[in-house]
PDB file of N, CA and C in Angstrom:
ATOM      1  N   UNK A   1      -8.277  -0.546 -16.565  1.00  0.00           N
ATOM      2  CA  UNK A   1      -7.661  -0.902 -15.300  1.00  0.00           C
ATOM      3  C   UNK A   1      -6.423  -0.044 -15.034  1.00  0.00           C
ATOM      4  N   UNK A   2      -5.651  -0.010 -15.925  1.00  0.00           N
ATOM      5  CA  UNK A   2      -4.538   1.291 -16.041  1.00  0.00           C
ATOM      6  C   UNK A   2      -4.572   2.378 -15.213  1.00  0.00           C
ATOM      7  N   UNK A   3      -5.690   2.980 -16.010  1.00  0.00           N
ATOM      8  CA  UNK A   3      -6.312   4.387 -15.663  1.00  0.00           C
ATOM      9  C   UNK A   3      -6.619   3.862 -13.764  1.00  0.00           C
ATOM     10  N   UNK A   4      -7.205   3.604 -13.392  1.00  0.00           N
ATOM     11  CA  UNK A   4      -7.316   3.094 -12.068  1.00  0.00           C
ATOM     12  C   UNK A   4      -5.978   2.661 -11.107  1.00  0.00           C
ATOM     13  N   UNK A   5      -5.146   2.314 -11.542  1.00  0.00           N
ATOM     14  CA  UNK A   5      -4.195   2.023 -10.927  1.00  0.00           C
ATOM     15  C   UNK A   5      -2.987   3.200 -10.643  1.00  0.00           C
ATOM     16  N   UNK A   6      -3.166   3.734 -11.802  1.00  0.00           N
ATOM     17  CA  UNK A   6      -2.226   5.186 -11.805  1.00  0.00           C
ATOM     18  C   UNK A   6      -2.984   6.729 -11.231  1.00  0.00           C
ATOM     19  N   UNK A   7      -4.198   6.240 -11.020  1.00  0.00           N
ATOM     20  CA  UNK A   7      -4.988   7.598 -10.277  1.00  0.00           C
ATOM     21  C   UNK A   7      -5.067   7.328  -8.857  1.00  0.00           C
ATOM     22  N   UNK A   8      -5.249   5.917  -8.663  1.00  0.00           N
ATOM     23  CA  UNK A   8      -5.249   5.651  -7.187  1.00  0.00           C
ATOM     24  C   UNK A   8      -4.073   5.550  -6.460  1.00  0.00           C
ATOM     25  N   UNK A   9      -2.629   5.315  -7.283  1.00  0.00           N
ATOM     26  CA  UNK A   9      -1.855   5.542  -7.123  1.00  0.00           C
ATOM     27  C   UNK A   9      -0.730   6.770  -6.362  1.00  0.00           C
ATOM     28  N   UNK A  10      -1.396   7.266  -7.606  1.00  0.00           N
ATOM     29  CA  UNK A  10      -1.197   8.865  -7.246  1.00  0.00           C
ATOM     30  C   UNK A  10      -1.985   9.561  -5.972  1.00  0.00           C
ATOM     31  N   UNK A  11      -3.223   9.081  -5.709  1.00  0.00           N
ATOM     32  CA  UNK A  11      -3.504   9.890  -4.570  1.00  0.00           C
ATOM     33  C   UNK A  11      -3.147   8.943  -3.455  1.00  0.00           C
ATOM     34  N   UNK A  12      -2.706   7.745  -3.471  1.00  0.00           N
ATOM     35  CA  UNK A  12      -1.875   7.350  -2.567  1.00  0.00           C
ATOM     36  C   UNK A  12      -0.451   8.305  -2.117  1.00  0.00           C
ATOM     37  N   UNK A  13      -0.037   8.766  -2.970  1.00  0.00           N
ATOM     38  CA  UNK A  13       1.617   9.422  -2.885  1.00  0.00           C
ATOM     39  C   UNK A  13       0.759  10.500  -2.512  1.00  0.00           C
ATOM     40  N   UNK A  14      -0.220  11.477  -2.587  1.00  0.00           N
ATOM     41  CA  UNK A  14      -0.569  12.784  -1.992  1.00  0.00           C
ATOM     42  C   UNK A  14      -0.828  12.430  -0.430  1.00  0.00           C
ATOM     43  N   UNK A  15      -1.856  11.289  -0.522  1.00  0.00           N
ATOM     44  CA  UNK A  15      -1.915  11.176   0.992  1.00  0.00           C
ATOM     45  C   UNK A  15      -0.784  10.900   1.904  1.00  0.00           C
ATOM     46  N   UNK A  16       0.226  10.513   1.154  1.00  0.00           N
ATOM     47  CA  UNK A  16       1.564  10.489   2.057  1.00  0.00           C
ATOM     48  C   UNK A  16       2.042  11.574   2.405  1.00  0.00           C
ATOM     49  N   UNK A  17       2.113  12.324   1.306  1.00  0.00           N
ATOM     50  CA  UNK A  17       2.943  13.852   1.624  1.00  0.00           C
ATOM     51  C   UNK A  17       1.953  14.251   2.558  1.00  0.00           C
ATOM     52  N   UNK A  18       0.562  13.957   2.549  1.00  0.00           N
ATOM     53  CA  UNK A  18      -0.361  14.703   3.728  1.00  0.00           C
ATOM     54  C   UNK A  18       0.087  14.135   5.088  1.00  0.00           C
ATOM     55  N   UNK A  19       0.306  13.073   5.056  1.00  0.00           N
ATOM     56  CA  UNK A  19       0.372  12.531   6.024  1.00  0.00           C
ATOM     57  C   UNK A  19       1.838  12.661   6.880  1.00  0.00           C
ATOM     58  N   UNK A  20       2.658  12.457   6.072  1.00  0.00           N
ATOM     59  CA  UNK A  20       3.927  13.054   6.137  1.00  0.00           C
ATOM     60  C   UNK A  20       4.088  14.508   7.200  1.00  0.00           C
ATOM     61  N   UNK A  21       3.481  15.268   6.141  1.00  0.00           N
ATOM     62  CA  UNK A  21       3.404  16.592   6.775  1.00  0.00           C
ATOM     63  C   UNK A  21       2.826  17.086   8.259  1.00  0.00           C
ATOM     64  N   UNK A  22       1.692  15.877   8.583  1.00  0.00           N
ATOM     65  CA  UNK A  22       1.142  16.335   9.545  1.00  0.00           C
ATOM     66  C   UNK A  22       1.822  15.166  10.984  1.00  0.00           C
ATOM     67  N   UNK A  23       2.815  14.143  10.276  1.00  0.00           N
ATOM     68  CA  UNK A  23       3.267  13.931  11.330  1.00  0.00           C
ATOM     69  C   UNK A  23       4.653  14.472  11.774  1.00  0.00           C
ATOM     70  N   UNK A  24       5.014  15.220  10.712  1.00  0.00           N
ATOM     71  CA  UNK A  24       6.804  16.034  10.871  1.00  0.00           C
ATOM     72  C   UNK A  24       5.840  17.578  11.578  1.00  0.00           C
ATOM     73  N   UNK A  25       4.668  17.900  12.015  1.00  0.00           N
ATOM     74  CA  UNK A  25       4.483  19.059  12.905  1.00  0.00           C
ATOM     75  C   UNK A  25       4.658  19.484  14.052  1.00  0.00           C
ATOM     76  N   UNK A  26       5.336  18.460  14.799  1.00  0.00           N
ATOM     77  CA  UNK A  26       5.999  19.040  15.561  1.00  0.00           C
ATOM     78  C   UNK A  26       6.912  18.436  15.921  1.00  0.00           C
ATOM     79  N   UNK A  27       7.786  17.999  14.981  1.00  0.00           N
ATOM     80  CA  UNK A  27       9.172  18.039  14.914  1.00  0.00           C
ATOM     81  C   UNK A  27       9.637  17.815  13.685  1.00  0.00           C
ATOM     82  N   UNK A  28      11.008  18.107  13.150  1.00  0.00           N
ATOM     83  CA  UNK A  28      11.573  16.932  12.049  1.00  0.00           C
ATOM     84  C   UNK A  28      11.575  15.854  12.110  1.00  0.00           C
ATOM     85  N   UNK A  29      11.126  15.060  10.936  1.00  0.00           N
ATOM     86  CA  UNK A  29      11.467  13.498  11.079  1.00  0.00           C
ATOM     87  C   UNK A  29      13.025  13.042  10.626  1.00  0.00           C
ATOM     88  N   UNK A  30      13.204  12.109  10.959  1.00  0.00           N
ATOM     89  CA  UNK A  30      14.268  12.073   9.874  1.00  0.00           C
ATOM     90  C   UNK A  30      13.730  11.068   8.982  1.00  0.00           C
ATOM     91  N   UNK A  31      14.995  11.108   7.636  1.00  0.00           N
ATOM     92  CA  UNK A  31      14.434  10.769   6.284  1.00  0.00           C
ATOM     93  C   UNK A  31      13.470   9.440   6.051  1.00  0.00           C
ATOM     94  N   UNK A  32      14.214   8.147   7.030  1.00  0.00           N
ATOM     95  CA  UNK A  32      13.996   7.360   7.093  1.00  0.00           C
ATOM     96  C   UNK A  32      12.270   7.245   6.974  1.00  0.00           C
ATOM     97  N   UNK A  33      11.791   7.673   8.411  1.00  0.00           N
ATOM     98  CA  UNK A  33      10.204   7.903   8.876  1.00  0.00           C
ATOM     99  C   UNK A  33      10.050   8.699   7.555  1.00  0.00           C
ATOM    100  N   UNK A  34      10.611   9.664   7.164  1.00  0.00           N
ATOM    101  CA  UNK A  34       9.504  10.190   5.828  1.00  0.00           C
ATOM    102  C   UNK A  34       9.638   9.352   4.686  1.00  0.00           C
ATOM    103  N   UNK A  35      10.607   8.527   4.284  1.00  0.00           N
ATOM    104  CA  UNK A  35      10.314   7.272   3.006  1.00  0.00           C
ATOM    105  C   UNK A  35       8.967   6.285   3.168  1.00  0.00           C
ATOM    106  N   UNK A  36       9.084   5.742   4.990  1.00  0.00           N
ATOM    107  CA  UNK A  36       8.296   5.047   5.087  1.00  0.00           C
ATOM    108  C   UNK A  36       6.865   5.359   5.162  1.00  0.00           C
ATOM    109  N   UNK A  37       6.540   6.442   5.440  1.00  0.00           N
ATOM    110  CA  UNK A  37       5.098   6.918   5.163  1.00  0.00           C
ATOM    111  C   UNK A  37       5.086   7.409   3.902  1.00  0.00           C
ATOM    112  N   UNK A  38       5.881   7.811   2.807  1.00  0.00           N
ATOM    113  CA  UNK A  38       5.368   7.668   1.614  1.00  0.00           C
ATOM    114  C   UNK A  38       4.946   6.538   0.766  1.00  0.00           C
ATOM    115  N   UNK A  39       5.858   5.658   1.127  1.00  0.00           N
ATOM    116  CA  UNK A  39       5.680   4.320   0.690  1.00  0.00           C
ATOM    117  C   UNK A  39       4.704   3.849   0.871  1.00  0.00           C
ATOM    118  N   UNK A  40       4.296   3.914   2.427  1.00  0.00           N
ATOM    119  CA  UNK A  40       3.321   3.082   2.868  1.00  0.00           C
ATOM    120  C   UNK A  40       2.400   3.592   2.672  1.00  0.00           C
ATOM    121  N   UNK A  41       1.945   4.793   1.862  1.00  0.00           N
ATOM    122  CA  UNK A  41       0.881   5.725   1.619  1.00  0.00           C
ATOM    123  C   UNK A  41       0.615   5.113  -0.217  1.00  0.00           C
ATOM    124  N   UNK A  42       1.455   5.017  -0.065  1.00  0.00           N
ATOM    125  CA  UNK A  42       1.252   5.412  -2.077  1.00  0.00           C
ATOM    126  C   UNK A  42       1.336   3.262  -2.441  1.00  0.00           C
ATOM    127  N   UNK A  43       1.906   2.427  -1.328  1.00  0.00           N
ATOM    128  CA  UNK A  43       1.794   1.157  -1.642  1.00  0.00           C
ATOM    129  C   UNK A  43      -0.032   0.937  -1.414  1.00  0.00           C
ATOM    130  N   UNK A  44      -0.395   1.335  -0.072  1.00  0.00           N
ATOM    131  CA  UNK A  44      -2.101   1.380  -0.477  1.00  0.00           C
ATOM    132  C   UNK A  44      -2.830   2.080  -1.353  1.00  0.00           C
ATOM    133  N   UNK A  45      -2.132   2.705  -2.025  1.00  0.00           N
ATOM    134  CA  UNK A  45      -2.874   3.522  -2.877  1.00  0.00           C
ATOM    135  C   UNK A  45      -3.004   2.303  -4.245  1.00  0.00           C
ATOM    136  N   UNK A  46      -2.071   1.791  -4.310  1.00  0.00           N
ATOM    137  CA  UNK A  46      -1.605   0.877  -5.707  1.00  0.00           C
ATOM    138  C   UNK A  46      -2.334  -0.045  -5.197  1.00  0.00           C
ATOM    139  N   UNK A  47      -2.788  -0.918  -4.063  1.00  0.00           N
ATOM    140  CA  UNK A  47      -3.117  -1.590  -3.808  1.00  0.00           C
ATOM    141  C   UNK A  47      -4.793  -1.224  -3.827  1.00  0.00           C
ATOM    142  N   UNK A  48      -5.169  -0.282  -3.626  1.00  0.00           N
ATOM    143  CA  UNK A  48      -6.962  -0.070  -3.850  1.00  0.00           C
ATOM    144  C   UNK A  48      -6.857   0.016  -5.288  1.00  0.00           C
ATOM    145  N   UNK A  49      -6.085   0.209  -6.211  1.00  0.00           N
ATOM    146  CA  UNK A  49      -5.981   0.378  -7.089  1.00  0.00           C
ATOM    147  C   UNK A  49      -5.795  -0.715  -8.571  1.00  0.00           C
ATOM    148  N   UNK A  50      -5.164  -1.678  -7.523  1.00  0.00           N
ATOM    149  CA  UNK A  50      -5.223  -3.085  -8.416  1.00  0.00           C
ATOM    150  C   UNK A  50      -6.174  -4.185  -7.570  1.00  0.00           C
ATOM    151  N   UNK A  51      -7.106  -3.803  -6.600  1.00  0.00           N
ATOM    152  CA  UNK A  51      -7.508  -4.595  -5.741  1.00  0.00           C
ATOM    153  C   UNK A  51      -9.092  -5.268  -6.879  1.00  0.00           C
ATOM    154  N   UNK A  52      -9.060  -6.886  -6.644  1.00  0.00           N
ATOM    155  CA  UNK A  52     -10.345  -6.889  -7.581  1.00  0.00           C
ATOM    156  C   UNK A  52     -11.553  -7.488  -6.204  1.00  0.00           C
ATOM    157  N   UNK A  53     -11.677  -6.749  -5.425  1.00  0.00           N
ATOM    158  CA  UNK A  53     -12.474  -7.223  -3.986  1.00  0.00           C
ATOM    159  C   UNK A  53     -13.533  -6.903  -5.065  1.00  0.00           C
ATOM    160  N   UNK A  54     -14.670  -7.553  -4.401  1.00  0.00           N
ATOM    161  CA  UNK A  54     -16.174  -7.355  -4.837  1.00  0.00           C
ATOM    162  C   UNK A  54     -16.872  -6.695  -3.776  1.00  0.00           C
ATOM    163  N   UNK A  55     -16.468  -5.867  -3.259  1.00  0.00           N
ATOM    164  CA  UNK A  55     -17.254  -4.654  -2.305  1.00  0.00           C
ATOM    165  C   UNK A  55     -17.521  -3.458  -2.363  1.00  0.00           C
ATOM    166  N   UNK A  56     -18.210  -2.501  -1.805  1.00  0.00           N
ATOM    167  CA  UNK A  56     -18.914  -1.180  -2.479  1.00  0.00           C
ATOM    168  C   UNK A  56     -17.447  -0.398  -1.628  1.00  0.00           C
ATOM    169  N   UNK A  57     -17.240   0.202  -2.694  1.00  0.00           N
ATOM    170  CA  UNK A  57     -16.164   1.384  -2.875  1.00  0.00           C
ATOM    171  C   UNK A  57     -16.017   2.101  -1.260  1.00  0.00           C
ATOM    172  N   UNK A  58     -16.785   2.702  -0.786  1.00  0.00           N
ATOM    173  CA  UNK A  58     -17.372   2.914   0.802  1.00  0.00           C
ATOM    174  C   UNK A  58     -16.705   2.045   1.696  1.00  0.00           C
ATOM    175  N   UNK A  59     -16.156   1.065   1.336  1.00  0.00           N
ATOM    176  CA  UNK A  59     -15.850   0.047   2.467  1.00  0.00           C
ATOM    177  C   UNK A  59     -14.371  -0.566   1.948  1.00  0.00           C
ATOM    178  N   UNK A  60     -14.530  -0.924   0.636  1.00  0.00           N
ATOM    179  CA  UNK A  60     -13.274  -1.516  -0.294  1.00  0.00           C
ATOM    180  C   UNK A  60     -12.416  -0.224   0.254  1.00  0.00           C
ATOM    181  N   UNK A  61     -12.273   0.765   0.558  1.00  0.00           N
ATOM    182  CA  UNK A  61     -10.527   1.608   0.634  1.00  0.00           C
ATOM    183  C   UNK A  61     -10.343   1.683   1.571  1.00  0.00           C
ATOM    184  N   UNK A  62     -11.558   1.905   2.777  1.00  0.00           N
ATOM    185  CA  UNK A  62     -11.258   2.146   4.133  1.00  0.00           C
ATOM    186  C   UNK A  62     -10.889   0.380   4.703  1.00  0.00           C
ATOM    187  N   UNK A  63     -11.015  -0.611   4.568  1.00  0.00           N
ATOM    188  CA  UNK A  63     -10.648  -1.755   4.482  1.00  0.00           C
ATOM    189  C   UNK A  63      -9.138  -1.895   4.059  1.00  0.00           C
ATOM    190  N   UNK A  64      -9.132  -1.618   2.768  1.00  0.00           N
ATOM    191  CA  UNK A  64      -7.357  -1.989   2.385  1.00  0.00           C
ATOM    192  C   UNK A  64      -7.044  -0.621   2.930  1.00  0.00           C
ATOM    193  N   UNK A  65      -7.590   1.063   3.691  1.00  0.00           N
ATOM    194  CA  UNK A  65      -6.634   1.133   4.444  1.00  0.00           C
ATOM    195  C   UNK A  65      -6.414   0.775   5.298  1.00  0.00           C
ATOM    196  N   UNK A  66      -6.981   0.302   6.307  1.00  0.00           N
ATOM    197  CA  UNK A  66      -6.657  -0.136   7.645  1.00  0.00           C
ATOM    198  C   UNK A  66      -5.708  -1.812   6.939  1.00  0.00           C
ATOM    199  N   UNK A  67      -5.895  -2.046   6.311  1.00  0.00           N
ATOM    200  CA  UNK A  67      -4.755  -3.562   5.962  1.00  0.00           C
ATOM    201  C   UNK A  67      -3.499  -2.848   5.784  1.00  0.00           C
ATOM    202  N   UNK A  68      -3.112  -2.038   5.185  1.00  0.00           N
ATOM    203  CA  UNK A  68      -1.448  -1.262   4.855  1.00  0.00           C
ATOM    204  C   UNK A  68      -1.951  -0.594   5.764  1.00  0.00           C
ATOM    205  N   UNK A  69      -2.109  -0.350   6.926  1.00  0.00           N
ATOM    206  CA  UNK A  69      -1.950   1.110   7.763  1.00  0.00           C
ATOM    207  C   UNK A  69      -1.007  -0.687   9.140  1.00  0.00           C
ATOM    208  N   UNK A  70      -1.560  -0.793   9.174  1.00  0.00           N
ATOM    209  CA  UNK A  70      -0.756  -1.976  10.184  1.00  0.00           C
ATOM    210  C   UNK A  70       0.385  -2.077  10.357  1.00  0.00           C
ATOM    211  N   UNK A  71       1.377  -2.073   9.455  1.00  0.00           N
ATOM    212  CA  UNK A  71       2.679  -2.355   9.755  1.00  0.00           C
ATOM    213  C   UNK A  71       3.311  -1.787   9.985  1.00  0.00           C
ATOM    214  N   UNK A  72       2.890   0.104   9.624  1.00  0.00           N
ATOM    215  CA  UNK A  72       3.621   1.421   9.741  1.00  0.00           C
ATOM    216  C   UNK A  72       2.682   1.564  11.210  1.00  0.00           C
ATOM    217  N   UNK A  73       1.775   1.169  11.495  1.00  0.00           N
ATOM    218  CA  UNK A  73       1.079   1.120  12.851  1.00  0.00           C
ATOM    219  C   UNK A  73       2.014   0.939  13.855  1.00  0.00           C
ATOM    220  N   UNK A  74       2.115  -0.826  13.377  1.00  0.00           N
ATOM    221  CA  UNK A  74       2.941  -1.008  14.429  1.00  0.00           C
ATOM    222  C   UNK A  74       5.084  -0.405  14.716  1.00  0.00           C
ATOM    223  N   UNK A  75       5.173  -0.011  13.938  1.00  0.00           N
ATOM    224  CA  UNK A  75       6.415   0.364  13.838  1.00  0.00           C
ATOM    225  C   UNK A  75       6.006   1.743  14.446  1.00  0.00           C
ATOM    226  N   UNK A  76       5.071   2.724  14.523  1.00  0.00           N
ATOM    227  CA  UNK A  76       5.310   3.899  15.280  1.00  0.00           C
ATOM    228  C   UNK A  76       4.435   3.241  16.496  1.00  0.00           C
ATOM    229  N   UNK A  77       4.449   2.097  17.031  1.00  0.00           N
ATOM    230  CA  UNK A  77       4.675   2.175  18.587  1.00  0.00           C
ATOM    231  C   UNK A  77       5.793   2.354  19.518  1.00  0.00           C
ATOM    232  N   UNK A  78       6.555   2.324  18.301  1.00  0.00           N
ATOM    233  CA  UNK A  78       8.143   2.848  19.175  1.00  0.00           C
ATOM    234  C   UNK A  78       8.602   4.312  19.463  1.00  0.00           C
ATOM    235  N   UNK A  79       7.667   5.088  18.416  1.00  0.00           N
ATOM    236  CA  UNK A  79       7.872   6.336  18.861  1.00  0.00           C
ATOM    237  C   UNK A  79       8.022   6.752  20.326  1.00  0.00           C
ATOM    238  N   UNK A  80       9.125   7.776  20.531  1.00  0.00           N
ATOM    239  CA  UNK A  80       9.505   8.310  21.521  1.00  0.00           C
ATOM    240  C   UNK A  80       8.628   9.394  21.980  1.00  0.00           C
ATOM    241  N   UNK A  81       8.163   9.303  23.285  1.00  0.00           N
ATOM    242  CA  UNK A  81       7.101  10.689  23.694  1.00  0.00           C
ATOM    243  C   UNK A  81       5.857  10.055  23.249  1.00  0.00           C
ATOM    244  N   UNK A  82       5.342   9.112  23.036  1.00  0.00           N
ATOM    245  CA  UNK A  82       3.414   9.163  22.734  1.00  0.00           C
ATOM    246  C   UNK A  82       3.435   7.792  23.194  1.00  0.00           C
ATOM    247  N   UNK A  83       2.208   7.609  23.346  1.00  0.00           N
ATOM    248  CA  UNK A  83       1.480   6.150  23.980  1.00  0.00           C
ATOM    249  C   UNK A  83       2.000   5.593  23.033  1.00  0.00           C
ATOM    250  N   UNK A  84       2.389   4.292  22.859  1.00  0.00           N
ATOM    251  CA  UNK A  84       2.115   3.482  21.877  1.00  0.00           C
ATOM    252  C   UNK A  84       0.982   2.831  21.528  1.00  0.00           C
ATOM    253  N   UNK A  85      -0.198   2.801  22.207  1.00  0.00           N
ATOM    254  CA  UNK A  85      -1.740   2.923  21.918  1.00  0.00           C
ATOM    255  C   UNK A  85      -2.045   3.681  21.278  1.00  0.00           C
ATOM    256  N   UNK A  86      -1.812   4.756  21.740  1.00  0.00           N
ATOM    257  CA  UNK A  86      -2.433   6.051  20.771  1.00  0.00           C
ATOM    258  C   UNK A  86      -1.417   6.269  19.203  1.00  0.00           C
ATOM    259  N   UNK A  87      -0.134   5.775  19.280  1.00  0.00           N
ATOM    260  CA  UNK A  87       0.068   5.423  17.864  1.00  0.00           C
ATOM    261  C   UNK A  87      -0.368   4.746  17.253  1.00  0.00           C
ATOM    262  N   UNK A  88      -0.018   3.628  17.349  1.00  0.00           N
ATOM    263  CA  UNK A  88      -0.957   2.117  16.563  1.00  0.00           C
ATOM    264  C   UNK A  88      -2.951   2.813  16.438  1.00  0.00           C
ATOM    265  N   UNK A  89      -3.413   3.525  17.094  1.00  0.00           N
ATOM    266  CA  UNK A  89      -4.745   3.503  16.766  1.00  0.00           C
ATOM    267  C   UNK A  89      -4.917   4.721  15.635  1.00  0.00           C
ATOM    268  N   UNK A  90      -3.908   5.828  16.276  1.00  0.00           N
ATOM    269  CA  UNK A  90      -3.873   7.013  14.958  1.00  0.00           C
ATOM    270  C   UNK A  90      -3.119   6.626  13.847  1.00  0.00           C
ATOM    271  N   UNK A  91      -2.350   5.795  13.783  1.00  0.00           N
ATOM    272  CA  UNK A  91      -1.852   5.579  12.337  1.00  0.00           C
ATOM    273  C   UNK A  91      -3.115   4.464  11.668  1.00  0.00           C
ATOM    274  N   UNK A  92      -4.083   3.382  12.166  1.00  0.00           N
ATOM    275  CA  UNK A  92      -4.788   2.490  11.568  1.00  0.00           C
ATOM    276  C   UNK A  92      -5.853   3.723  11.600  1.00  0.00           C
ATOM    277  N   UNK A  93      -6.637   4.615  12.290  1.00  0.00           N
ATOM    278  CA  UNK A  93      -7.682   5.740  11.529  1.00  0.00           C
ATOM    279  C   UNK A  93      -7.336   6.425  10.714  1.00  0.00           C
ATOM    280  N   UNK A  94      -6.063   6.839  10.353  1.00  0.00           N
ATOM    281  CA  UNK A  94      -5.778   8.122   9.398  1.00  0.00           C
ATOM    282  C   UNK A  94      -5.303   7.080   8.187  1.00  0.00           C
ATOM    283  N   UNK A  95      -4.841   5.700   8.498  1.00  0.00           N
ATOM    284  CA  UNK A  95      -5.132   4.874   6.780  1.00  0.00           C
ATOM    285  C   UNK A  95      -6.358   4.627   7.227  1.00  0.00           C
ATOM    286  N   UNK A  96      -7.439   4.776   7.729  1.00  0.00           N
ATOM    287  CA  UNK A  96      -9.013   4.099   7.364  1.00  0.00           C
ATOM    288  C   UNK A  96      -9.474   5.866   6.508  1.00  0.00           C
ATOM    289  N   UNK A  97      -9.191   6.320   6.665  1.00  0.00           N
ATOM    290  CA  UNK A  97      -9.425   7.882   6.243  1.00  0.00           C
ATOM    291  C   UNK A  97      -9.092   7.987   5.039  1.00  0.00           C
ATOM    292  N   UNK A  98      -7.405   7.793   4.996  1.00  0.00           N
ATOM    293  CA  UNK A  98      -6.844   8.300   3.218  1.00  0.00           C
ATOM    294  C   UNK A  98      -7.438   6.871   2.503  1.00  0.00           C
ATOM    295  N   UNK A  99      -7.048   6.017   3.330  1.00  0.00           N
ATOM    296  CA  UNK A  99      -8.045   4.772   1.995  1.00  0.00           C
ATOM    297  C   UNK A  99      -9.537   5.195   1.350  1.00  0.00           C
ATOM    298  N   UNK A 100     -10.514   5.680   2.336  1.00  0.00           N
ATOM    299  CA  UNK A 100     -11.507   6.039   1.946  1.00  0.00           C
ATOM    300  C   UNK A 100     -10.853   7.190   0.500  1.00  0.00           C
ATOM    301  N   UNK A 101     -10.521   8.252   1.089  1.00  0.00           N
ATOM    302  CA  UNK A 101     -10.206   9.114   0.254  1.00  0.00           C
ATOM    303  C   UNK A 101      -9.556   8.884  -0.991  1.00  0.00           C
ATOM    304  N   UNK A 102      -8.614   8.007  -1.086  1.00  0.00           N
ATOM    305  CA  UNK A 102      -8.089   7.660  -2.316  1.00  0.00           C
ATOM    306  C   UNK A 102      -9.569   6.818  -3.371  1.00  0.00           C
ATOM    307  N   UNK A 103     -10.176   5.973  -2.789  1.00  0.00           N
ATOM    308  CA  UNK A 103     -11.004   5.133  -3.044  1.00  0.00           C
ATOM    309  C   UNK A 103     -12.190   6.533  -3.760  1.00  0.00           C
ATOM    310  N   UNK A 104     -12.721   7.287  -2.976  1.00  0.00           N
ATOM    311  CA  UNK A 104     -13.966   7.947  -3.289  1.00  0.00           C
ATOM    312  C   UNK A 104     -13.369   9.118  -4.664  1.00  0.00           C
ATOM    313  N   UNK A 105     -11.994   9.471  -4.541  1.00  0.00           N
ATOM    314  CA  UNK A 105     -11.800  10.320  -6.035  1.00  0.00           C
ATOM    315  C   UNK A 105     -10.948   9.287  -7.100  1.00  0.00           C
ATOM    316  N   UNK A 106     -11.135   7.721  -6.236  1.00  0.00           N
ATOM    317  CA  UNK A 106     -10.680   6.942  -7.694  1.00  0.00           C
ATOM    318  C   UNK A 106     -12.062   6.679  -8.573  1.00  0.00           C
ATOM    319  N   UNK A 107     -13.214   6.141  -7.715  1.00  0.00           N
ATOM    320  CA  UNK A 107     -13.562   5.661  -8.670  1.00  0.00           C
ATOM    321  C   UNK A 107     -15.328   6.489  -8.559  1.00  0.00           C
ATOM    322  N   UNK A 108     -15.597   7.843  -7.562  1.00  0.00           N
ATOM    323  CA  UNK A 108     -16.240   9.097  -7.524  1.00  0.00           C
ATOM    324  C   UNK A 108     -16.267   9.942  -8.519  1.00  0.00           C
ATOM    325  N   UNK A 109     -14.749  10.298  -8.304  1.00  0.00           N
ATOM    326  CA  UNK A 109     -14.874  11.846  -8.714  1.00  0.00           C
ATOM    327  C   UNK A 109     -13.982  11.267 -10.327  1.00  0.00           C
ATOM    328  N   UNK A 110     -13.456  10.146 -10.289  1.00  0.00           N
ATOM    329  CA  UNK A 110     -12.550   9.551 -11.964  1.00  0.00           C
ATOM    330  C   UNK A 110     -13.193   9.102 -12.207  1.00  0.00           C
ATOM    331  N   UNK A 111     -14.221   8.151 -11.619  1.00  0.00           N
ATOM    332  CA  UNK A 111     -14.952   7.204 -12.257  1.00  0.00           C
ATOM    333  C   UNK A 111     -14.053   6.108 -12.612  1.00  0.00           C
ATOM    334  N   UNK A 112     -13.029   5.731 -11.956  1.00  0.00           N
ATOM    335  CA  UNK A 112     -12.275   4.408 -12.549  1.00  0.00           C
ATOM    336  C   UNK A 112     -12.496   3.416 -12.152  1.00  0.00           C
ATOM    337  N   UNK A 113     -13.357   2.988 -12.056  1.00  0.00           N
ATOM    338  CA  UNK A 113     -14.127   1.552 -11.496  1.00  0.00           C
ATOM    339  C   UNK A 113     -13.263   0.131 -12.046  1.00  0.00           C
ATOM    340  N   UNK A 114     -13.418  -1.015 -10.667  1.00  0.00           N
ATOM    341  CA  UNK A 114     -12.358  -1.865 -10.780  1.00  0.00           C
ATOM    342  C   UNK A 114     -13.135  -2.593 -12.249  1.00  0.00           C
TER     343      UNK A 114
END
């Protein structure tokens, strides 16, 4: 279970810096917005990672992402300059995305099955 928690972990914190990166492109963030998408990247990551759901892997990450993609959802509806629709829906697809992704090289490509 270890091994699972510290790999899914970890590609939780990559998908942040990914994510990070592709939302500081066209502008700086400040620090604040970049803690909170690491966090909130690498807390679902720990969370597919200690999760004991009984569902096929395929569905178990993209699930707990869209559950942690919500709250950083709703907090960039305040962003300045964009719909707040179109925030709240691109921040809950891009955690239905890295959840998958964390999920398919946790327990795919590691084999760390819950």
């Amino acid at each position: 279970m270890g091994k699972r928690i510290t790999i899914a972990t970890i590609f939780g914190l990559l998908c942040g810096v990914v994510c990070m990166m592709l939302a500081s492109s066209n502008a700086p963030l400040p620090l604040a917005i970049k803690l909170q998408i690491l966090a909130s990247r690498t807390v679902m990551g720990f969370a597919i990672g200690i999760s004991i759901l009984k569902i096929k892997w395929w569905l178990h990450g993209p699930l707990l992402g869209l559950i942690f993609s919500l709250p950083m959802g709703f907090s960039g509806m305040m962003a300045v300059g964009y719909s707040p629709v179109w925030m709240l829906s691109a921040t809950l697809v891009m955690g239905i995305i890295y959840g998958f992704v964390i999920e398919l090289f946790t327990t795919v490509v590691f084999k760390a099955k819950a």
